[in-house]
N, C-alpha and C. Protein backbone atom coordinates (compact mmCIF):
# COMPACT_ATOMS: atom_id res chain seq x y z
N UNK A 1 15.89 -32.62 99.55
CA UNK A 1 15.33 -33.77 100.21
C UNK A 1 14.32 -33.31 101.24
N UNK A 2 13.01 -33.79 101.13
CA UNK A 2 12.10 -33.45 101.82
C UNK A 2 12.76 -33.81 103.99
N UNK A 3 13.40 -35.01 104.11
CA UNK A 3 14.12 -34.78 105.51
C UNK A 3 14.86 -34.17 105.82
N UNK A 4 15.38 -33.06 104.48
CA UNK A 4 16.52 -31.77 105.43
C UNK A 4 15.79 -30.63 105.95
N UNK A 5 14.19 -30.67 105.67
CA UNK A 5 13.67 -29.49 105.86
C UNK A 5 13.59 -29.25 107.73
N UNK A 6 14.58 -28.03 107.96
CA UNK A 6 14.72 -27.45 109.29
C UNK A 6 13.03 -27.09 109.73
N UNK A 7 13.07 -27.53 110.96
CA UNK A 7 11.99 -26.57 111.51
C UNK A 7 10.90 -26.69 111.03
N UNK A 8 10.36 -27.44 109.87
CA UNK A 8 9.23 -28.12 109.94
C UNK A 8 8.30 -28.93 110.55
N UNK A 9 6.97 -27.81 111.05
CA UNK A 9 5.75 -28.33 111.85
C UNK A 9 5.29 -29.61 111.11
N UNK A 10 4.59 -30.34 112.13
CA UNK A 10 3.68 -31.16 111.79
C UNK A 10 2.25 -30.60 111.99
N UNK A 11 1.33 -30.92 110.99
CA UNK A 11 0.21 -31.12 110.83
C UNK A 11 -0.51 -31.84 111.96
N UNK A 12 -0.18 -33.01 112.70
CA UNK A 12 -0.77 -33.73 113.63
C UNK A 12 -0.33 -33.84 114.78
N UNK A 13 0.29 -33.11 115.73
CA UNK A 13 0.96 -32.91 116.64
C UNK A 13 0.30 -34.57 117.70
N UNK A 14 1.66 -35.46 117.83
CA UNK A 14 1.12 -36.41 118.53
C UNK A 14 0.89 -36.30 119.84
N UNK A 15 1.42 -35.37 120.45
CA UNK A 15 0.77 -35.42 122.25
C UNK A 15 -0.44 -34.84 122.21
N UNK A 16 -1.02 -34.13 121.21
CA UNK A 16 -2.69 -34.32 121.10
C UNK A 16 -3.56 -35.38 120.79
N UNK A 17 -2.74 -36.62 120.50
CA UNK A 17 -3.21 -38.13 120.44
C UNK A 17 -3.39 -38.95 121.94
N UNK A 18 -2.55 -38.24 123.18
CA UNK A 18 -2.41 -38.82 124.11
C UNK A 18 -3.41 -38.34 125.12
N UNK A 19 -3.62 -39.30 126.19
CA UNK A 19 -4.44 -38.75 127.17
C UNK A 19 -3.88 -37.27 127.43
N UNK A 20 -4.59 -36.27 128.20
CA UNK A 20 -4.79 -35.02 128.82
C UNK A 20 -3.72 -34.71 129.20
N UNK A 21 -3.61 -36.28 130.72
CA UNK A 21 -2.46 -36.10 131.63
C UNK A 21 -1.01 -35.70 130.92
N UNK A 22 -1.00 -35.95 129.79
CA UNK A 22 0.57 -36.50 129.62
C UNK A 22 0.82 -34.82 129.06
N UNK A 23 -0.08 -34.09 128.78
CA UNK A 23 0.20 -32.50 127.83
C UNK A 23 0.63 -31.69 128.86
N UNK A 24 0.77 -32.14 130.36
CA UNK A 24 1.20 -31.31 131.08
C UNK A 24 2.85 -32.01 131.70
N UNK A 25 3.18 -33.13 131.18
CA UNK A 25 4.40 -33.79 131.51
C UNK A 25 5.67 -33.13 130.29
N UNK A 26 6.60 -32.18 131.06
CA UNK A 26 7.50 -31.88 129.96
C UNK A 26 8.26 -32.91 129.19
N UNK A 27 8.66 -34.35 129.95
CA UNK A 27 9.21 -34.98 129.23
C UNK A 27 8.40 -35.71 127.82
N UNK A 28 7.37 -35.61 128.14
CA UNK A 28 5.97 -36.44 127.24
C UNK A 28 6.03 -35.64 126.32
N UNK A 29 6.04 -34.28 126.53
CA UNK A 29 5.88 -33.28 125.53
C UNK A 29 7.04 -33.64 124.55
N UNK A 30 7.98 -33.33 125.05
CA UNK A 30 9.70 -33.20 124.43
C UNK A 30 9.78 -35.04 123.45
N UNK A 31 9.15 -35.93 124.26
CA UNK A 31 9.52 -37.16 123.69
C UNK A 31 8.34 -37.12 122.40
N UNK A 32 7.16 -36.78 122.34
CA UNK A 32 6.21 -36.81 121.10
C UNK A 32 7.10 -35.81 120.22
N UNK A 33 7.76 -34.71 120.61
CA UNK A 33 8.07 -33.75 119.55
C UNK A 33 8.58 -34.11 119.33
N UNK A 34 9.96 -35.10 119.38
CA UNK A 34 10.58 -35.81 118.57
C UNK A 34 10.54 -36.90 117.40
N UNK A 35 9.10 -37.28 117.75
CA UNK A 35 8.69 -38.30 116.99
C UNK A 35 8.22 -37.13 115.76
N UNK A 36 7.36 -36.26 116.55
CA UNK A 36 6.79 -35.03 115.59
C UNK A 36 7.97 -34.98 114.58
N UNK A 37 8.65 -34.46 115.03
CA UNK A 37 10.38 -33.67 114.09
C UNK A 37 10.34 -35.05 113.10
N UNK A 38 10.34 -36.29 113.02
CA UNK A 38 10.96 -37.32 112.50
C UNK A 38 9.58 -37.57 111.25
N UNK A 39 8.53 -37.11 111.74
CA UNK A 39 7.19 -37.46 111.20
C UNK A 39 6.92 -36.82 109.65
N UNK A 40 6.83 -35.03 110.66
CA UNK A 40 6.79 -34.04 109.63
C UNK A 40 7.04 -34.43 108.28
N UNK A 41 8.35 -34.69 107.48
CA UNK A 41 8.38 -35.01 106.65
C UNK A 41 7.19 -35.73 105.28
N UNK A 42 7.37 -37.13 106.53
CA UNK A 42 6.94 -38.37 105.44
C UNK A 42 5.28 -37.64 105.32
N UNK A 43 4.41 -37.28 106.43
CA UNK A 43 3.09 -36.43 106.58
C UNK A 43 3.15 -35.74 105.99
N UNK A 44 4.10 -34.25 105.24
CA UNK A 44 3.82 -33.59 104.57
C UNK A 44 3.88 -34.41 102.86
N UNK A 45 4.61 -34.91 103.18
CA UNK A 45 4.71 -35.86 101.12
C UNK A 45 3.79 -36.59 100.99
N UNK A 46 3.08 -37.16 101.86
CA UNK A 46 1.70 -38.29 102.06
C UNK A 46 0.32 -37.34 101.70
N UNK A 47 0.77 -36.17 102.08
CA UNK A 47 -0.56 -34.86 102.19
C UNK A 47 -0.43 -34.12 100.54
N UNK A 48 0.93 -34.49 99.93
CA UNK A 48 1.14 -33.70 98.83
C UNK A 48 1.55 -34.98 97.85
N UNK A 49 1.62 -35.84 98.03
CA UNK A 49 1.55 -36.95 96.89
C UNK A 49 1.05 -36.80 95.21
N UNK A 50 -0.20 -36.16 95.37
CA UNK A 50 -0.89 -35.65 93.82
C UNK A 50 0.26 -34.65 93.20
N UNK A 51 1.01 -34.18 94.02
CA UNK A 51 2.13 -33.06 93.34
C UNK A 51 3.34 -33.84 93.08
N UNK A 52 3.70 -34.67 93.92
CA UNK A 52 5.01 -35.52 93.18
C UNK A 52 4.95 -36.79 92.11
N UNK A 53 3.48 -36.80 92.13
CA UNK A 53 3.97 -37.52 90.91
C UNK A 53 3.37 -37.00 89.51
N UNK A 54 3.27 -35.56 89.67
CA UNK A 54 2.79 -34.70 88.65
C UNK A 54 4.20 -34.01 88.22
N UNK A 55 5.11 -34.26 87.13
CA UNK A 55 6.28 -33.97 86.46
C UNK A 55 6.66 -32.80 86.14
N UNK A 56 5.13 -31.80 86.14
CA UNK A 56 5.15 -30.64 85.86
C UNK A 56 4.99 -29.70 87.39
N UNK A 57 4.91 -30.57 88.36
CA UNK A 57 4.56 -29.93 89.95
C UNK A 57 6.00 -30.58 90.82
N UNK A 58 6.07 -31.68 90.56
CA UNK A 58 7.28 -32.44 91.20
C UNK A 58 8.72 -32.15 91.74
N UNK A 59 8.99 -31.71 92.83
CA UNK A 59 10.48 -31.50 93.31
C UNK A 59 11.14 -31.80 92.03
N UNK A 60 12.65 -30.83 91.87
CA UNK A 60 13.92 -31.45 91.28
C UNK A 60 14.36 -32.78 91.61
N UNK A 61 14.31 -32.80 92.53
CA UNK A 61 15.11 -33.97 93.05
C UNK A 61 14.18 -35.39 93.01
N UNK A 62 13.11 -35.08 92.32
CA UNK A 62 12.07 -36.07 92.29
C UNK A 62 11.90 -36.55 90.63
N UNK A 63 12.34 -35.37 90.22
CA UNK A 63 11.50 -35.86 88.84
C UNK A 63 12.34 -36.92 88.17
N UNK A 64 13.83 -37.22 88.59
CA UNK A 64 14.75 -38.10 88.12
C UNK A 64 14.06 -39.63 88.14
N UNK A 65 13.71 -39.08 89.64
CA UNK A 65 12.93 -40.92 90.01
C UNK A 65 12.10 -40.83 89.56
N UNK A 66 10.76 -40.21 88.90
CA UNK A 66 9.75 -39.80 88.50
C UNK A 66 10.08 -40.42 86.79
N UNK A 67 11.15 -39.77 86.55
CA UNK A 67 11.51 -40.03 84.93
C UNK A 67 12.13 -42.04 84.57
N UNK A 68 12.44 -42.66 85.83
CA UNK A 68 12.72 -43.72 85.56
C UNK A 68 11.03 -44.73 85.92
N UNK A 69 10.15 -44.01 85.98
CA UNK A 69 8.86 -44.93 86.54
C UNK A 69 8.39 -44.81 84.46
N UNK A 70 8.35 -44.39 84.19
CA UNK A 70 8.32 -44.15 82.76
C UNK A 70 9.25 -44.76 81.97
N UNK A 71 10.46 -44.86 82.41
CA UNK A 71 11.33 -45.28 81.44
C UNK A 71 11.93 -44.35 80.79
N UNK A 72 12.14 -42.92 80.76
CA UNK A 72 12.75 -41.86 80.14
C UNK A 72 14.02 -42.05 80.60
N UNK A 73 15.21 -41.59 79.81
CA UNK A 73 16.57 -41.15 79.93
C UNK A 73 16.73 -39.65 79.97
N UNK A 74 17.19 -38.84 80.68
CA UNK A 74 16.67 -37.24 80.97
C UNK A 74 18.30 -37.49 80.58
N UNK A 75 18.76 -36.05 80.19
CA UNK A 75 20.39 -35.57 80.32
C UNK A 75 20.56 -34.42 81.04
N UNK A 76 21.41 -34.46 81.81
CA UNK A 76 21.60 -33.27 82.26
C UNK A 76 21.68 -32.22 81.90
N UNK A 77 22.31 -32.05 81.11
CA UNK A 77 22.44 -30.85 79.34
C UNK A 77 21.49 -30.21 79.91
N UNK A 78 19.84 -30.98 79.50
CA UNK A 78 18.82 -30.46 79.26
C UNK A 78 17.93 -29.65 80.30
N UNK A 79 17.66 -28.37 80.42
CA UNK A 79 16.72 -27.70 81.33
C UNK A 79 15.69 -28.57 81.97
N UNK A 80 15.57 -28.08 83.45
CA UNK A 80 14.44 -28.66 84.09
C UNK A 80 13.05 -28.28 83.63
N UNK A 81 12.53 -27.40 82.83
CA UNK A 81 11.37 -27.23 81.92
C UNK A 81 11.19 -28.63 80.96
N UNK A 82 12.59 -28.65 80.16
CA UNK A 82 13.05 -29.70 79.19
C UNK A 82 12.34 -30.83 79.94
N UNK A 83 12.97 -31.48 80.80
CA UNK A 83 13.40 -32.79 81.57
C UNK A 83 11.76 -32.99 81.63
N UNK A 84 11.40 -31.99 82.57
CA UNK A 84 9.92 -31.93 82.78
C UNK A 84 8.79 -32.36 81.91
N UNK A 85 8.99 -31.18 80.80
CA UNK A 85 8.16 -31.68 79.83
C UNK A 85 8.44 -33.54 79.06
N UNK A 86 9.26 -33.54 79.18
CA UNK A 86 9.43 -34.82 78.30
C UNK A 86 9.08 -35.93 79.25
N UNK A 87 8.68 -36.34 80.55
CA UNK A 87 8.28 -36.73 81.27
C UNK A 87 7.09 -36.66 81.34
N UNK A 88 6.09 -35.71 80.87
CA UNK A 88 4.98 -35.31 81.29
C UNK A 88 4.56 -36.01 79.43
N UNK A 89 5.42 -35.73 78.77
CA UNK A 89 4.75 -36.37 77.30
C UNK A 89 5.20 -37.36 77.34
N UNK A 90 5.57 -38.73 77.86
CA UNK A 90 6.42 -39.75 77.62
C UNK A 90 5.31 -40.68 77.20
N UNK A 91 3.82 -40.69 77.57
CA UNK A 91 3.02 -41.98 76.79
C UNK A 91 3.23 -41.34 75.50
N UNK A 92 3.04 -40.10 75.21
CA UNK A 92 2.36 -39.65 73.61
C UNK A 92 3.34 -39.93 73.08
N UNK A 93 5.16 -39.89 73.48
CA UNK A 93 6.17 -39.72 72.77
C UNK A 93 6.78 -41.60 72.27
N UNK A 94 6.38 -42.15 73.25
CA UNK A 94 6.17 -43.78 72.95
C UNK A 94 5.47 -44.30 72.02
N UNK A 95 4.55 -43.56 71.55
CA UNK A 95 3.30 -43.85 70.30
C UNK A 95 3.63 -43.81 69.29
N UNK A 96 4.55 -42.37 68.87
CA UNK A 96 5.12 -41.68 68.09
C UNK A 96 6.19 -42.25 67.90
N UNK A 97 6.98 -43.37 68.50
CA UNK A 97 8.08 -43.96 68.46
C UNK A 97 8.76 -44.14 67.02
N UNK A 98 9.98 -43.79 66.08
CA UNK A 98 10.45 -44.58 65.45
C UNK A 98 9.23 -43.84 64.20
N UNK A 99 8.90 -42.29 64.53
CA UNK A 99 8.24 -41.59 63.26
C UNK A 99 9.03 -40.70 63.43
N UNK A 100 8.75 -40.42 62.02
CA UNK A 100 9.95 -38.30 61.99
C UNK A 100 8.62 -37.08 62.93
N UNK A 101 7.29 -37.47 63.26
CA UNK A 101 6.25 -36.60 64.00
C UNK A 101 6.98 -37.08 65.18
N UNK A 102 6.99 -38.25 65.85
CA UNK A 102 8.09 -37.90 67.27
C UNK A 102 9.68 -37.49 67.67
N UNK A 103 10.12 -37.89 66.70
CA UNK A 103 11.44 -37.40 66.66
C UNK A 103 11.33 -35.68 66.54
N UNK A 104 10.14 -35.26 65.73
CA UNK A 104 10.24 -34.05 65.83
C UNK A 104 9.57 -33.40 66.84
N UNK A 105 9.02 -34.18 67.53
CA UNK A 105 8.27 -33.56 69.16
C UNK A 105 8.80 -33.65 70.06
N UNK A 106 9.76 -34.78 70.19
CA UNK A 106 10.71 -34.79 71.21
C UNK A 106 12.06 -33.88 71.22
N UNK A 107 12.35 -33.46 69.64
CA UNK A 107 13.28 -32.46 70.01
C UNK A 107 12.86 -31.20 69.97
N UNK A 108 11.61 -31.04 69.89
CA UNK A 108 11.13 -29.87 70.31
C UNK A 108 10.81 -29.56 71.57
N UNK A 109 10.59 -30.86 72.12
CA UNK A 109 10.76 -30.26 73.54
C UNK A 109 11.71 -30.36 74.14
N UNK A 110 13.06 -30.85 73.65
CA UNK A 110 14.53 -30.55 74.11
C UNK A 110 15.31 -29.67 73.88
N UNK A 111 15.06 -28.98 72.55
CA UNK A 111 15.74 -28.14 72.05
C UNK A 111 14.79 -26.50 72.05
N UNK A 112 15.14 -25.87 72.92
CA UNK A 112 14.78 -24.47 72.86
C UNK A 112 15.63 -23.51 71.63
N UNK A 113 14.84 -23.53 71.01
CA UNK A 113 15.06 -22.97 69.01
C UNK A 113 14.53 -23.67 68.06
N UNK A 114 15.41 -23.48 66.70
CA UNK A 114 14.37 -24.21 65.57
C UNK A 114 14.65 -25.62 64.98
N UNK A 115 13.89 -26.57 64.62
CA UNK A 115 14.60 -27.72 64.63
C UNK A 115 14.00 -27.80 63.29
N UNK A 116 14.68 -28.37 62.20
CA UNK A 116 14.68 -28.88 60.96
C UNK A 116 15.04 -30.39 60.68
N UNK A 117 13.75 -31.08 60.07
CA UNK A 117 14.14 -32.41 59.51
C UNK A 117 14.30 -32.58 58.27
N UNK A 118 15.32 -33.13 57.74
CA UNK A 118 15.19 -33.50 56.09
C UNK A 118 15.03 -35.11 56.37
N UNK A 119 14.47 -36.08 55.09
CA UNK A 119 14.71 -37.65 55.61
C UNK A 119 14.72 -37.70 53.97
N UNK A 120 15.20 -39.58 54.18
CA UNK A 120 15.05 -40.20 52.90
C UNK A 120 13.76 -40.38 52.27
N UNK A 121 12.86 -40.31 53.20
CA UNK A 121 11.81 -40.88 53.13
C UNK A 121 11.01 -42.08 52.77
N UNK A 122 11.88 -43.21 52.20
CA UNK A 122 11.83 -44.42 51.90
C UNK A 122 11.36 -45.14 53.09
N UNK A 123 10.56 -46.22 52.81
CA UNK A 123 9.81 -47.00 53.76
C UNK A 123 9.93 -48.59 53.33
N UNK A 124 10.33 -49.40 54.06
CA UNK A 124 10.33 -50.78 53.60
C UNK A 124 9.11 -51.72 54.86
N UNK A 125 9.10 -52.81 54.44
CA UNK A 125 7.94 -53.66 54.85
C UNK A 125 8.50 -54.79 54.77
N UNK A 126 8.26 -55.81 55.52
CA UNK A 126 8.45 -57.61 55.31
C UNK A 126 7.10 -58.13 55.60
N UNK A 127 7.05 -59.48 55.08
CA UNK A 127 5.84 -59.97 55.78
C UNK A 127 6.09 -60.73 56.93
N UNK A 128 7.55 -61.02 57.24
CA UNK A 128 8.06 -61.89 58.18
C UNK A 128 8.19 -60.99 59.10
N UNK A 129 8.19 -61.45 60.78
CA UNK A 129 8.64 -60.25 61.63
C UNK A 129 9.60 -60.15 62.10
N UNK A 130 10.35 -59.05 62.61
CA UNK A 130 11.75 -58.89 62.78
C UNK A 130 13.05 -59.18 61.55
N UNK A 131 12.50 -58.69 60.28
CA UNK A 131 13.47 -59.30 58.86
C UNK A 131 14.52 -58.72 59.24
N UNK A 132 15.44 -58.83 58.69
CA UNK A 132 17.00 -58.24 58.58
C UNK A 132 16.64 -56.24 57.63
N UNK A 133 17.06 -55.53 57.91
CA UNK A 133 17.28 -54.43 57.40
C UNK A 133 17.38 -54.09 55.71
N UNK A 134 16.83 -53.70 54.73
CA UNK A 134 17.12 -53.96 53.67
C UNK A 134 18.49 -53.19 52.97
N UNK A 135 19.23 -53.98 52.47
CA UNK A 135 20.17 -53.60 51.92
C UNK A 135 20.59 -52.53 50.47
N UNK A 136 19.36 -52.65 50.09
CA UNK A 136 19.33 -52.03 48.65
C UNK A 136 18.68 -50.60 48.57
N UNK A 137 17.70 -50.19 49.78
CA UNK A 137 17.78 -49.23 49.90
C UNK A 137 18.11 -48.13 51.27
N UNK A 138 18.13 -47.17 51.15
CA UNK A 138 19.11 -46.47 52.18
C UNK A 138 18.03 -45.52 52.71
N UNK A 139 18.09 -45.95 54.15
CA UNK A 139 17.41 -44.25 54.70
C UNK A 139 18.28 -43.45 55.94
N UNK A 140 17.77 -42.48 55.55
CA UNK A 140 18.41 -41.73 56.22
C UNK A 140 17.89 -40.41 57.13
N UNK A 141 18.30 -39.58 57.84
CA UNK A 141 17.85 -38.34 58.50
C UNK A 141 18.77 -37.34 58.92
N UNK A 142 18.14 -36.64 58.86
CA UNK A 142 19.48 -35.26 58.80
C UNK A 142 19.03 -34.33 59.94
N UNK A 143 18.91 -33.87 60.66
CA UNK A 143 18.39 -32.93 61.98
C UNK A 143 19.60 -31.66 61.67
N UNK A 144 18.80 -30.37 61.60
CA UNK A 144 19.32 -29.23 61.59
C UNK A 144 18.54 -28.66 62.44
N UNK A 145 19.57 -28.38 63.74
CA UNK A 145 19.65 -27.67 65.11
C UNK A 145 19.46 -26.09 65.03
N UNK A 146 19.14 -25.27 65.48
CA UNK A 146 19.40 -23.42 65.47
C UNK A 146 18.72 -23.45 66.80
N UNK A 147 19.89 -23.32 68.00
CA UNK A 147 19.19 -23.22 69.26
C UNK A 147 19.18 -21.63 69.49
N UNK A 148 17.70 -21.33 69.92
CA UNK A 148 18.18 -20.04 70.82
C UNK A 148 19.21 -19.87 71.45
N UNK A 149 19.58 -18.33 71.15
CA UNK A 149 20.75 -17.26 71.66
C UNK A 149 20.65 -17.83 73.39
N UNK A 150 21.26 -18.07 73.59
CA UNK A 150 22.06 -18.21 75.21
C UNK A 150 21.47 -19.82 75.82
N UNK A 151 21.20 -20.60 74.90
CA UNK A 151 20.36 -21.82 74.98
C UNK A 151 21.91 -22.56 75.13
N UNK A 152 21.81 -23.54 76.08
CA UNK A 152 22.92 -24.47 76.15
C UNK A 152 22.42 -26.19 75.18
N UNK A 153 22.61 -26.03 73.99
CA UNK A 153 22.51 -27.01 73.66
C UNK A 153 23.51 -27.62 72.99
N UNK A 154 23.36 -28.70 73.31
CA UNK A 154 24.63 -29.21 72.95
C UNK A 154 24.66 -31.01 71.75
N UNK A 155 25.43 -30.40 70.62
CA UNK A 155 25.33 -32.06 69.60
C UNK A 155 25.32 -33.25 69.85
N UNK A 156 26.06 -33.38 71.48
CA UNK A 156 25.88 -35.20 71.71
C UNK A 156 24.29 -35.05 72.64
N UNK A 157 23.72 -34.12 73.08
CA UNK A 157 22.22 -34.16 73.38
C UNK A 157 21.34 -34.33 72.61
N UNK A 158 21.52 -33.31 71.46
CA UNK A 158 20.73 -33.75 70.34
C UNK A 158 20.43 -35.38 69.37
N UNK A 159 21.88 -35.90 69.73
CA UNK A 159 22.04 -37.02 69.14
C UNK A 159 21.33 -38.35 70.03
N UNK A 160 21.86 -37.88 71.54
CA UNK A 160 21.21 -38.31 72.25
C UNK A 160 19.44 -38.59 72.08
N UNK A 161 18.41 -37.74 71.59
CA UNK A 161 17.20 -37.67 71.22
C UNK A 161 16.73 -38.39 70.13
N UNK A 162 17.92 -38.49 68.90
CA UNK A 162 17.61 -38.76 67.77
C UNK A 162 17.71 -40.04 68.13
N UNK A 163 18.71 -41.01 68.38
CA UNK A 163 18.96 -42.57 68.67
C UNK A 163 17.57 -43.07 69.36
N UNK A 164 17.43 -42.27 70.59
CA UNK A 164 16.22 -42.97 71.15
C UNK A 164 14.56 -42.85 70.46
N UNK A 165 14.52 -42.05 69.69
CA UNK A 165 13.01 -41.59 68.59
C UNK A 165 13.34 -42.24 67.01
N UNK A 166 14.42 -42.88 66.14
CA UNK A 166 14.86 -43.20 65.71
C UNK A 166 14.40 -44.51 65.11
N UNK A 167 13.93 -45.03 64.34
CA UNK A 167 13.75 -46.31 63.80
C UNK A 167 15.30 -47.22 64.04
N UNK A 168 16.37 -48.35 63.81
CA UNK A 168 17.38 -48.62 63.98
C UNK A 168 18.01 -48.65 62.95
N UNK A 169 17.14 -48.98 61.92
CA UNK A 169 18.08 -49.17 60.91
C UNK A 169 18.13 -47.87 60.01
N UNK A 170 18.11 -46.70 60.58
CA UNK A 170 18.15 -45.43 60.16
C UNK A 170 19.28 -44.41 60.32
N UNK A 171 19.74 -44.46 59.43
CA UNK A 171 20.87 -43.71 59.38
C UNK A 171 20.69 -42.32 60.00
N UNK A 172 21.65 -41.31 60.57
CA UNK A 172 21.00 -40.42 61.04
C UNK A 172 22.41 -38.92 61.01
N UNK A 173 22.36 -38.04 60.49
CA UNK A 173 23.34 -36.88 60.76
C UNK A 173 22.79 -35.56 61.69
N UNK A 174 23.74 -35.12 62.17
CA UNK A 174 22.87 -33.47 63.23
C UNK A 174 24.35 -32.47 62.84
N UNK A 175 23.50 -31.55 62.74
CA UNK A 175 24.23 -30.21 62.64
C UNK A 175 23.30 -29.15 63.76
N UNK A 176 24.46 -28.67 64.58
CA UNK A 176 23.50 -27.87 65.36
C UNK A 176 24.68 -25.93 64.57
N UNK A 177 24.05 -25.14 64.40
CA UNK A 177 24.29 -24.25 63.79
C UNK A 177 24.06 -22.95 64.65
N UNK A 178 24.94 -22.69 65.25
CA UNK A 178 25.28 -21.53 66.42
C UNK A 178 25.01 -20.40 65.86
N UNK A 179 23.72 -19.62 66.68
CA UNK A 179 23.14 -18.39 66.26
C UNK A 179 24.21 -17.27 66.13
C-alpha cells in the first residue's frame, strides 16, 4: 500500500508554500510536516499515475483493481507475469471471444508450457438470434496441458480459462499431463 511507505519525502514541501516568517517557527515547521507525511503518498501516485494503470508497470496490489476496470477474473494459481499479461491483452482477448485462436491465447498466456487443442470443429448458425443450441450435432474441445517443469499449474485453472474463452454450448475436456 502506497500509505505504509515509512519515511517518505515529499516532492512539495508545504512550509515552502508559506510566508518566510513561518520557516523559522518550529511549531509551523513540525505542523506542515505533518500534513507533508500524510501528503507524500497520494503526490507520489498522482506524479506516477501513467505507471498504475499500465498492467505491465502497476504495483501487485494494484493490478487486482486494475484487472476488475476490464472485467478480467485473475486466479491466484496464476503468476503475476500471468495475471499481468492477461490484463494487458484483455481488449484483444474479448475479440477473440468464444474462438479456439483465443482460447488458445489466453491459455498461453496462463499456462507456462505446451498447450494442445483438439475440437469438433462443427459450426452451427440460426437466422433467429439467441436460438436454442442444436441438438443433433455435438461440439466439443479437448485442451491438452504439458506445463513446464516446476510450473504450478493447476486443472481447475486451466478449466477456469477454458469456461470463460469458450462458446456455451461447447462441450469441453482438459488433461493437464505432468512433465
Amino acid at each position: 500500500m502506497r500509505a505504509g511507505i515509512a519515511e517518505l519525502a515529499t516532492p512539495h514541501p508545504l512550509i515552502g508554500l508559506l510566508p518566510s516568517i513561518f520557516a523559522d517557527d518550529p511549531f509551523a515547521v513540525r505542523w506542515t510536516e505533518g500534513f507533508d507525511q500524510v501528503l507524500a503518498p497520494v503526490i507520489g501516485t498522482v506524479d506516477c499515475l501513467g505507471a498504475y494503470v499500465d498492467p505491465l508497470l502497476a504495483p501487485e496490489d494494484f493490478t487486482r483493481w486494475l484487472a476488475g476496470w476490464f472485467g478480467v477474473l485473475l486466479d491466484e494459481n496464476w503468476s503475476m507475469a500471468a495475471q499481468r499479461a492477461v490484463i494487458a491483452e484483455a481488449v484483444a482477448l474479448y475479440r477473440m471471444r468464444g474462438t479456439m485462436a483465443g482460447l488458445r491465447r489466453h491459455l498461453e498466456l496462463v499456462v507456462d508450457g505446451e498447450v494442445r487443442i483438439e475440437e469438433s470443429g462443427g459450426v452451427s448458425w440460426s437466422v433467429r438470434p439467441r436460438p436454442e443450441p442444436p441438438t443433433d450435432v455435438e461440439h466439443w474441445v479437448r485442451v491438452i496441458v504439458t506445463p513446464a517443469p516446476g510450473s504450478p499449474t493447476s486443472k481447475a485453472a486451466v478449466e477456469a480459462v477454458i469456461r470463460a474463452a469458450k462458446p456455451v454450448g461447447v462441450l469441453h475436456s482438459v488433461e493437464v499431463i505432468e512433465p
